[in-house]
Structure formats: structure tokens, C-alpha cells
PDB file of N, CA and C in Angstrom:
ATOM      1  N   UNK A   1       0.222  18.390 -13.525  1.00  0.00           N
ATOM      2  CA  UNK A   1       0.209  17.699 -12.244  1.00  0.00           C
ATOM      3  C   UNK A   1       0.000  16.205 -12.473  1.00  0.00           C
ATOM      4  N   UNK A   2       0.610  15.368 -11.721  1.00  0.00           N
ATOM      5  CA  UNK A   2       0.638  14.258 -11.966  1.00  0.00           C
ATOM      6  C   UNK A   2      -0.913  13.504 -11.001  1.00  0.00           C
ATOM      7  N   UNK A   3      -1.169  12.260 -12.132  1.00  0.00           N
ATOM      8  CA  UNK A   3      -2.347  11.787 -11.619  1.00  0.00           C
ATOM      9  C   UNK A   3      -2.149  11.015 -10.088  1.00  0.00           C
ATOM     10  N   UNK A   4      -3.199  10.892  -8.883  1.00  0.00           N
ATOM     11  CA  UNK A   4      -2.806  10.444  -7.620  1.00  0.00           C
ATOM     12  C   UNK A   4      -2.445   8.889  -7.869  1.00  0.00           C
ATOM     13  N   UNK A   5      -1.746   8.205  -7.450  1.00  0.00           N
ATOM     14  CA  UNK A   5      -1.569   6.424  -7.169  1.00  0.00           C
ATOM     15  C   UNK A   5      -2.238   6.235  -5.981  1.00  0.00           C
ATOM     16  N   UNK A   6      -2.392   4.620  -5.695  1.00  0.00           N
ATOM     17  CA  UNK A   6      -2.492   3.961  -4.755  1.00  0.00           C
ATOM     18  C   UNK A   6      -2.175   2.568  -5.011  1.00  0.00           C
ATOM     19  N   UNK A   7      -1.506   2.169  -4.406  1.00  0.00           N
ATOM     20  CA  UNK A   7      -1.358   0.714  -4.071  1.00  0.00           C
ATOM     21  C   UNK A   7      -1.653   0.050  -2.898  1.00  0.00           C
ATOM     22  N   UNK A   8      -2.360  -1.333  -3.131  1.00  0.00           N
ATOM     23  CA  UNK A   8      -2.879  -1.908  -2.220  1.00  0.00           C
ATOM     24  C   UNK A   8      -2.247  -3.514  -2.107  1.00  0.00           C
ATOM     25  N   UNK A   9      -1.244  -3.459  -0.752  1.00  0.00           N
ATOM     26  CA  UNK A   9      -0.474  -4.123  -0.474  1.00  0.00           C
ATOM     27  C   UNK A   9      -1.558  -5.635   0.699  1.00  0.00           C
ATOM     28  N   UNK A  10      -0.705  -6.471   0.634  1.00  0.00           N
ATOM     29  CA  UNK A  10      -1.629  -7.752   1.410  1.00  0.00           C
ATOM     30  C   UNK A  10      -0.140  -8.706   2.019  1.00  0.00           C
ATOM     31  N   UNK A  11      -0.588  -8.799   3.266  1.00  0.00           N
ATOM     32  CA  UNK A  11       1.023  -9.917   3.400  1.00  0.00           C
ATOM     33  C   UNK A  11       0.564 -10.930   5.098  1.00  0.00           C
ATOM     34  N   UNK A  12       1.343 -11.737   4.500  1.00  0.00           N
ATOM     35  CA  UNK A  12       0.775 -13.112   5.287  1.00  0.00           C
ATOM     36  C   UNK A  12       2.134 -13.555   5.571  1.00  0.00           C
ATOM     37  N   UNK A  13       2.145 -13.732   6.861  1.00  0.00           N
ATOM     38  CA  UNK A  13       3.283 -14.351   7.717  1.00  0.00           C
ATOM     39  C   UNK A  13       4.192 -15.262   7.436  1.00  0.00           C
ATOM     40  N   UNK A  14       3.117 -16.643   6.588  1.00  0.00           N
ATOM     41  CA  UNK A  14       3.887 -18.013   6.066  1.00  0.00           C
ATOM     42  C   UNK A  14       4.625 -17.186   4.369  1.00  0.00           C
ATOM     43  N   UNK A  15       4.462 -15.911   3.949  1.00  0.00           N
ATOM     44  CA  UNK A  15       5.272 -15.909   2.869  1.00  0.00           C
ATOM     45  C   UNK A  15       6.261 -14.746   3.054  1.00  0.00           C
ATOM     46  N   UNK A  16       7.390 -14.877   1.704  1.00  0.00           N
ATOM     47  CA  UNK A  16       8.812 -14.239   2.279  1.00  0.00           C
ATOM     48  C   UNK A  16       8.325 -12.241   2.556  1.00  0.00           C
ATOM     49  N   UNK A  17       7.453 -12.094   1.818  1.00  0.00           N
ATOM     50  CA  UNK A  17       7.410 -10.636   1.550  1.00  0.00           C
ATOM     51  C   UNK A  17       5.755 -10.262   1.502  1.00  0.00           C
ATOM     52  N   UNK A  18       5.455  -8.746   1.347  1.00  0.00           N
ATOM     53  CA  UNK A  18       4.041  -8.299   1.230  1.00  0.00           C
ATOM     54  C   UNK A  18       4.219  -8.338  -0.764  1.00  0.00           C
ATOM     55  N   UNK A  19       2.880  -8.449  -1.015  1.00  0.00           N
ATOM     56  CA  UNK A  19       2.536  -8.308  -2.327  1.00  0.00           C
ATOM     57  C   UNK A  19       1.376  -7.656  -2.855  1.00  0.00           C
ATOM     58  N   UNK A  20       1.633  -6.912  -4.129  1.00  0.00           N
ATOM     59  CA  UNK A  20       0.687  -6.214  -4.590  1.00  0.00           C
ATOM     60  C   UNK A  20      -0.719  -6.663  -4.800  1.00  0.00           C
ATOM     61  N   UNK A  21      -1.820  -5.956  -4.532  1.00  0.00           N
ATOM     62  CA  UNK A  21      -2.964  -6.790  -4.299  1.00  0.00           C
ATOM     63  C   UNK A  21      -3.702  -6.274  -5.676  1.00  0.00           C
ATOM     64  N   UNK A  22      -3.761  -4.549  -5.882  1.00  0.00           N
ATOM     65  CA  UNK A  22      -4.438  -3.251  -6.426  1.00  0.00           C
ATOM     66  C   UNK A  22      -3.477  -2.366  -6.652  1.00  0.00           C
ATOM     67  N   UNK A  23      -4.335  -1.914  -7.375  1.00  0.00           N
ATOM     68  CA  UNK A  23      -3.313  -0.514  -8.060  1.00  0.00           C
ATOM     69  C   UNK A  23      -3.931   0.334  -8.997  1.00  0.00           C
ATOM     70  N   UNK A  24      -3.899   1.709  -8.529  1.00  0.00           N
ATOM     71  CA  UNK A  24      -4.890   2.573  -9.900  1.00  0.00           C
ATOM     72  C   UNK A  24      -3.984   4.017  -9.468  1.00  0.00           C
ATOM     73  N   UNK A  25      -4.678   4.631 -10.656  1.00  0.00           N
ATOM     74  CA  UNK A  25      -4.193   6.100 -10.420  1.00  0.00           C
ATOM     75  C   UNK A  25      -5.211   7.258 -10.994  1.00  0.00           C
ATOM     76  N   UNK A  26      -5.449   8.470 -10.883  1.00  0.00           N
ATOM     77  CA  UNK A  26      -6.558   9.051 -11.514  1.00  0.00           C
ATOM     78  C   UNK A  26      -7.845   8.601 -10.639  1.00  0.00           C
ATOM     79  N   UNK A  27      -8.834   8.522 -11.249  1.00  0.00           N
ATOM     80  CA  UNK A  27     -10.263   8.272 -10.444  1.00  0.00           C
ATOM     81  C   UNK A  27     -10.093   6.629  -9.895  1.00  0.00           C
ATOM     82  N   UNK A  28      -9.250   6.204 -10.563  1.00  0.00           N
ATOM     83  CA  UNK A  28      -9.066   4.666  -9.552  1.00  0.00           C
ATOM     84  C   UNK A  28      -8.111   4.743  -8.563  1.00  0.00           C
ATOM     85  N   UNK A  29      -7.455   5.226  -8.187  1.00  0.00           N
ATOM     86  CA  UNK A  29      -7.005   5.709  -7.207  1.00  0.00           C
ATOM     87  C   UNK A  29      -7.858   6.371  -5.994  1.00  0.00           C
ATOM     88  N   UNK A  30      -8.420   7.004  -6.541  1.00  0.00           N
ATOM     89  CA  UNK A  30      -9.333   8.280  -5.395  1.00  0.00           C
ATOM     90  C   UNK A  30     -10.226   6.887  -5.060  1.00  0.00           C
ATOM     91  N   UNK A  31     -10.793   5.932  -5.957  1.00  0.00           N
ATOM     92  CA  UNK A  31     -12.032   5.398  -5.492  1.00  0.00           C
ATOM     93  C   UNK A  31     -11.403   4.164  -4.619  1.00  0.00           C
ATOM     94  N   UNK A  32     -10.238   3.777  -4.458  1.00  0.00           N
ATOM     95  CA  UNK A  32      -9.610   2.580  -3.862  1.00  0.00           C
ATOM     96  C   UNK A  32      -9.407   3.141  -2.470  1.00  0.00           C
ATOM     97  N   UNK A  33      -9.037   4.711  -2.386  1.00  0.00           N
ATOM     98  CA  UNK A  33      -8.821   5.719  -1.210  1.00  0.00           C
ATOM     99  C   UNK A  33     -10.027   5.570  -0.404  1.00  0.00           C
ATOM    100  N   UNK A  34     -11.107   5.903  -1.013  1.00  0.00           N
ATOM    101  CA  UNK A  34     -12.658   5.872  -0.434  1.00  0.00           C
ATOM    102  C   UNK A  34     -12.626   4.416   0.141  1.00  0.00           C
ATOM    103  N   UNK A  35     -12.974   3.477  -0.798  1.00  0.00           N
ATOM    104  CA  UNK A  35     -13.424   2.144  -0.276  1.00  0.00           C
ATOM    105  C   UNK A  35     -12.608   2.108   0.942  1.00  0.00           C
ATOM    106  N   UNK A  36     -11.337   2.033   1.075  1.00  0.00           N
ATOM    107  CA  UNK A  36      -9.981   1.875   2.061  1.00  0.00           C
ATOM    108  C   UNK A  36     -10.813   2.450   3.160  1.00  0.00           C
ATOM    109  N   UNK A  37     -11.332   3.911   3.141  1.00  0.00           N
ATOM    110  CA  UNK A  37     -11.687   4.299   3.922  1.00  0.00           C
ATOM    111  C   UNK A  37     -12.490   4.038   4.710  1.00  0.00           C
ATOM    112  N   UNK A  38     -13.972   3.403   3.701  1.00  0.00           N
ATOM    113  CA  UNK A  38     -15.046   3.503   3.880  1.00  0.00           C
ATOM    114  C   UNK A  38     -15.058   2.018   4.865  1.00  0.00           C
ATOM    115  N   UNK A  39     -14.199   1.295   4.642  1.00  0.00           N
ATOM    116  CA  UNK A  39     -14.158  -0.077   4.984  1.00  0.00           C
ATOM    117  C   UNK A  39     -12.853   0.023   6.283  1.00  0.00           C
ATOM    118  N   UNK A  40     -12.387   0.904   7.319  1.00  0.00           N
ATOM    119  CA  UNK A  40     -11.785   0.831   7.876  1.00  0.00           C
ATOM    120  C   UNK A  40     -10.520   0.473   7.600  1.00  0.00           C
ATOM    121  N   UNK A  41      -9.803   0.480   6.152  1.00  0.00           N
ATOM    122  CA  UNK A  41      -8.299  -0.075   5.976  1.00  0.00           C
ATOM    123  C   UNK A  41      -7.834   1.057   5.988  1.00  0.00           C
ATOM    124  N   UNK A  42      -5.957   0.591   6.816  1.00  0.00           N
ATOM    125  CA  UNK A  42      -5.744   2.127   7.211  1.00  0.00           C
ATOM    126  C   UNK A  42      -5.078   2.814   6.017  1.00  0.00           C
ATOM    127  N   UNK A  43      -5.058   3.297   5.133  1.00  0.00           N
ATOM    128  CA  UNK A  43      -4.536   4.569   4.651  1.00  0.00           C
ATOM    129  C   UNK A  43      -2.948   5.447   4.712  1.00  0.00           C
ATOM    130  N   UNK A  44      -1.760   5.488   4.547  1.00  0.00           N
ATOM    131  CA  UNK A  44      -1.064   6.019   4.341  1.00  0.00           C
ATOM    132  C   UNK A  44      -0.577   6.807   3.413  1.00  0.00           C
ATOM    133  N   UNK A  45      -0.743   8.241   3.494  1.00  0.00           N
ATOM    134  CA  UNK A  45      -0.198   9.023   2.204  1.00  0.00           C
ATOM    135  C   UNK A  45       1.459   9.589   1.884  1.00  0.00           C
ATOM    136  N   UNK A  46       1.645   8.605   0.785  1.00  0.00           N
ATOM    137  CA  UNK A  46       3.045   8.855   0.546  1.00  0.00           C
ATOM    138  C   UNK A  46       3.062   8.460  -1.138  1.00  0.00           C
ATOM    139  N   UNK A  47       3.347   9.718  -1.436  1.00  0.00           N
ATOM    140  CA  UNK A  47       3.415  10.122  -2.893  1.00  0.00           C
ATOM    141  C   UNK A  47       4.951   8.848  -3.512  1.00  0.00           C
ATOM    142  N   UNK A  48       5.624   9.167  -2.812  1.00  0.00           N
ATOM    143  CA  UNK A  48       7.355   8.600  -3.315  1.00  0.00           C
ATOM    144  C   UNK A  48       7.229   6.974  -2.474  1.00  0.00           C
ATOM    145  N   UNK A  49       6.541   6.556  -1.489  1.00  0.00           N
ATOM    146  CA  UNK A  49       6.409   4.536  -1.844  1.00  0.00           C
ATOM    147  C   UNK A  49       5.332   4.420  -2.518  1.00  0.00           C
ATOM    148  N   UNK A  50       4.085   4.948  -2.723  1.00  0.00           N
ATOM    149  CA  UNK A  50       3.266   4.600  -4.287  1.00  0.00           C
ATOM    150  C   UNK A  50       4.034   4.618  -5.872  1.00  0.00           C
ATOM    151  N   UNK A  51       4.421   5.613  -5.765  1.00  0.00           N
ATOM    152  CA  UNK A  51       5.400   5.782  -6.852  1.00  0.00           C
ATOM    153  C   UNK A  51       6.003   4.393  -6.846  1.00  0.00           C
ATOM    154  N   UNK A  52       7.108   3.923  -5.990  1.00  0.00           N
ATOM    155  CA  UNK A  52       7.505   2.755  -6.082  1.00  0.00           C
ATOM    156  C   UNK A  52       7.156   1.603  -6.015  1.00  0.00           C
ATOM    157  N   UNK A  53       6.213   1.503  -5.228  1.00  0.00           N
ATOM    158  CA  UNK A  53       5.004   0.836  -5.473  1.00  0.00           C
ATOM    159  C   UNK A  53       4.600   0.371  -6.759  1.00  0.00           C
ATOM    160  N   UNK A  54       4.202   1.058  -7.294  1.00  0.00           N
ATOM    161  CA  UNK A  54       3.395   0.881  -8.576  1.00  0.00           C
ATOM    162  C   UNK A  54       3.996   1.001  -9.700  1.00  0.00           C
ATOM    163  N   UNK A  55       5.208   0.311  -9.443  1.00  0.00           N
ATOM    164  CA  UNK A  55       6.103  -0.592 -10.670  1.00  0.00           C
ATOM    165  C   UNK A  55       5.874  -2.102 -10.113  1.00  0.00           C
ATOM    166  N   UNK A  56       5.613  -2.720  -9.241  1.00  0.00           N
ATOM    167  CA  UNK A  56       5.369  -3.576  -8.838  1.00  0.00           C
ATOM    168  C   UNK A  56       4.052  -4.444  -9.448  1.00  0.00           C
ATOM    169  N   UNK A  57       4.490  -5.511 -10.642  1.00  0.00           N
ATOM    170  CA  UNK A  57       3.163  -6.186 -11.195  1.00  0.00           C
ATOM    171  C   UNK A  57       2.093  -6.764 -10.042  1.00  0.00           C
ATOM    172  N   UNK A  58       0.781  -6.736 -10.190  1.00  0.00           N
ATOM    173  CA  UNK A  58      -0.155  -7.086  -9.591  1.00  0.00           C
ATOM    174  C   UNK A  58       0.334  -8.791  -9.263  1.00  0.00           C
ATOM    175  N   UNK A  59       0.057  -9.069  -8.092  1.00  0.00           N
ATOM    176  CA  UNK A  59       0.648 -10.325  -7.296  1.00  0.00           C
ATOM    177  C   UNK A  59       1.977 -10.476  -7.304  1.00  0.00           C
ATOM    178  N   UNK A  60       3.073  -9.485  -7.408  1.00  0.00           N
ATOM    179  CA  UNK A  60       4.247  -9.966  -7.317  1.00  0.00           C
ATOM    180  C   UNK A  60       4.446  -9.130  -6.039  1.00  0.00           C
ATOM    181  N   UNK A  61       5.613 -10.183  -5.425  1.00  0.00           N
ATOM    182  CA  UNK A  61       6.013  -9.556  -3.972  1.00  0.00           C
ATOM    183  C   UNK A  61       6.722  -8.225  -4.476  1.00  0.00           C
ATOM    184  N   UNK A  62       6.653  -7.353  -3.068  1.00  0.00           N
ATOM    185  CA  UNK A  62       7.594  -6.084  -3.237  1.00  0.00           C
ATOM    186  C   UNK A  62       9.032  -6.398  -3.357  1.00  0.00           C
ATOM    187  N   UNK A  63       9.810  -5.762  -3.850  1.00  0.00           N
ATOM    188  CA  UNK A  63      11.350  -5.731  -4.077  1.00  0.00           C
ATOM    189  C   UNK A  63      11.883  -5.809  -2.875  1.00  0.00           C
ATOM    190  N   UNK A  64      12.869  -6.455  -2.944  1.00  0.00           N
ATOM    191  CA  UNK A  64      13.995  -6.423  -1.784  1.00  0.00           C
ATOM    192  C   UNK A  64      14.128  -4.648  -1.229  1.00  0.00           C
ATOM    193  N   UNK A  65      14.461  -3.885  -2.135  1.00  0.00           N
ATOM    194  CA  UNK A  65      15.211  -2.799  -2.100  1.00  0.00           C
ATOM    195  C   UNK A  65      13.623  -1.751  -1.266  1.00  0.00           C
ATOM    196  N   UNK A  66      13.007  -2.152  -1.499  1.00  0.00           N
ATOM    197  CA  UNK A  66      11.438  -2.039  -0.596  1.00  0.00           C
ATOM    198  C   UNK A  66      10.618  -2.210   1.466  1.00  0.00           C
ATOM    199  N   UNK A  67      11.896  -2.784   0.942  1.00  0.00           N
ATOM    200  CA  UNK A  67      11.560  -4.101   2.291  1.00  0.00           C
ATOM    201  C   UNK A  67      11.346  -3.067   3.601  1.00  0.00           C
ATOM    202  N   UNK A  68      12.082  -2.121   3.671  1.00  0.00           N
ATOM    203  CA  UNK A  68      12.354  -1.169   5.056  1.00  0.00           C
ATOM    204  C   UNK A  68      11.802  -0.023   4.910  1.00  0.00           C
ATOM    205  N   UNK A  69      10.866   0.405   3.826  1.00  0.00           N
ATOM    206  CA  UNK A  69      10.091   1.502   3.973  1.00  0.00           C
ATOM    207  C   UNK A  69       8.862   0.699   4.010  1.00  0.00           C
ATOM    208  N   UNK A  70       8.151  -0.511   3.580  1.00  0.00           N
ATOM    209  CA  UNK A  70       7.085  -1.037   3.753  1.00  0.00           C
ATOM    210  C   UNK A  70       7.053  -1.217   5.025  1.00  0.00           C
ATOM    211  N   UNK A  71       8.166  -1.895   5.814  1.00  0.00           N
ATOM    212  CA  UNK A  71       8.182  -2.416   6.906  1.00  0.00           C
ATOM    213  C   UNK A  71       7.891  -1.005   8.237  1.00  0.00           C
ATOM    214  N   UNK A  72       8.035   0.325   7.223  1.00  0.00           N
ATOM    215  CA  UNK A  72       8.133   1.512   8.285  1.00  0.00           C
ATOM    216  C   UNK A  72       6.302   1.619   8.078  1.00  0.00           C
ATOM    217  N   UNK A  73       5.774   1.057   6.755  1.00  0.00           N
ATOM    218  CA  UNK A  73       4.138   1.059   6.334  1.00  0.00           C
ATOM    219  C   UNK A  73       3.425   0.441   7.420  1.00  0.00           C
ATOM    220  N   UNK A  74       3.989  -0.523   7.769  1.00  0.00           N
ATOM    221  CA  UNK A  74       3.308  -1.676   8.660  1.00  0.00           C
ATOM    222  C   UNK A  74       3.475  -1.612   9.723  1.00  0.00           C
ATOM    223  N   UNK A  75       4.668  -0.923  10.287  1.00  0.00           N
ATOM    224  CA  UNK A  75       4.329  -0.257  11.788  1.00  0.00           C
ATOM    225  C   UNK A  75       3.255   0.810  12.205  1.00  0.00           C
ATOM    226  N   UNK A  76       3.227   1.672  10.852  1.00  0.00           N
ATOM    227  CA  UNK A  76       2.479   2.499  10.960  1.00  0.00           C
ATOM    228  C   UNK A  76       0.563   1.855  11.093  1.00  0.00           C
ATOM    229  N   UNK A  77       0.262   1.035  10.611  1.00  0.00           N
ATOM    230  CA  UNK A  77      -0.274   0.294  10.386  1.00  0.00           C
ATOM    231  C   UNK A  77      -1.069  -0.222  11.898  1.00  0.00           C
ATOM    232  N   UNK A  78       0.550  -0.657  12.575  1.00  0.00           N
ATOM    233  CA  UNK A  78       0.059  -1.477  13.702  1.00  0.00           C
ATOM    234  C   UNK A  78      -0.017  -0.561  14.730  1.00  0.00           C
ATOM    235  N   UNK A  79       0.492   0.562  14.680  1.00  0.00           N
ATOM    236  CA  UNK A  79       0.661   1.708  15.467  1.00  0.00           C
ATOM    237  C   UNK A  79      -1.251   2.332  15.723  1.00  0.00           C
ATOM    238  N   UNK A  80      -1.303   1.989  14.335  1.00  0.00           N
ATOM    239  CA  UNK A  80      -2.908   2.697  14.515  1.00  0.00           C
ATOM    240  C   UNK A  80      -3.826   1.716  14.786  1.00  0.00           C
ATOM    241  N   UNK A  81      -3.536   0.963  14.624  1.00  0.00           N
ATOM    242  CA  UNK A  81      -4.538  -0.618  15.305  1.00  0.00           C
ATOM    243  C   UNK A  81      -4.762  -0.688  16.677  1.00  0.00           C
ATOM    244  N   UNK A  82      -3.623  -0.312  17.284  1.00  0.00           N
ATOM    245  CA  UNK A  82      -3.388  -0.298  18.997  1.00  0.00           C
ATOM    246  C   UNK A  82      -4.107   0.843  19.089  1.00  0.00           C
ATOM    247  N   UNK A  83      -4.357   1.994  18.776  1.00  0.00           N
ATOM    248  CA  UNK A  83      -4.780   3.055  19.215  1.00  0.00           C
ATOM    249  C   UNK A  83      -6.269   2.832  19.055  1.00  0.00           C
ATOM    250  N   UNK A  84      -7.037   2.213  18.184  1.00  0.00           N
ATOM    251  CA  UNK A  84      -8.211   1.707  18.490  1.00  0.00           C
ATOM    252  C   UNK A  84      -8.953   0.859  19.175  1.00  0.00           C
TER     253      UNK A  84
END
């Protein structure tokens, strides 16, 4: 079985794209899950954009070829913001 990922994405309006902030897999993963949690950041589980994700070097923007499943991340995102 493969070890869990997480990536932890950050994106600011004045730049072209979101960029990698974090990234672990195995017990750094689970513990980035917790903090996320523990600290109100919202959480999305998706095995196949971590995966893609996490070819992505730490501070480099996400790929072009990225752009419209992150962008489906960040609705989700804002979707749950409104609901609170």
C-alpha cells in the first residue's frame, strides 16, 4: 500500500498561480492532516491531485496542466467558507 501524501498549497491574488507551500507523505503527511485540522484549514481528500501535486518542488507554482483541478480545490474551499 502506498504511503498517504499531502500537499499544502498557498496563493495570493497579485501572483500568476497557487504554489507549493508543504509536502510529506507517511507520518508527515498524517501530521500536516492533523495540524490542517486542528487549525481550521480546510482539508480535501484526493489521492490522484496529491499525487500530482507532489511532483511539484517546494515554492514552485503549480503547472499549467493543474490549473482546473486546483481551481475545482478552491471552490471547494470557498464553498466551505460560506457555509460557516
Amino acid at each position: 500500500m502506498e504511503d498517504k501524501k499531502a500537499v499544502a498549497l498557498k496563493y495570493y491574488g497579485d501572483l500568476p498561480a497557487p504554489f507549493v507551500t508543504a509536502k510529506g507523505k507517511g507520518p508527515t503527511a498524517e501530521r500536516m492532516l492533523k495540524l490542517a485540522r486542528e487549525n481550521g484549514v480546510p482539508v480535501q481528500d484526493s489521492r490522484d491531485l496529491a499525487q500530482l501535486l507532489f511532483a511539484v518542488d517546494l515554492g514552485d507554482f503549480i503547472p499549467e496542466e493543474l490549473y482546473e483541478l486546483v481551481a475545482q480545490l478552491y471552490a471547494f474551499v470557498l464553498e466551505i467558507q460560506d457555509e460557516l
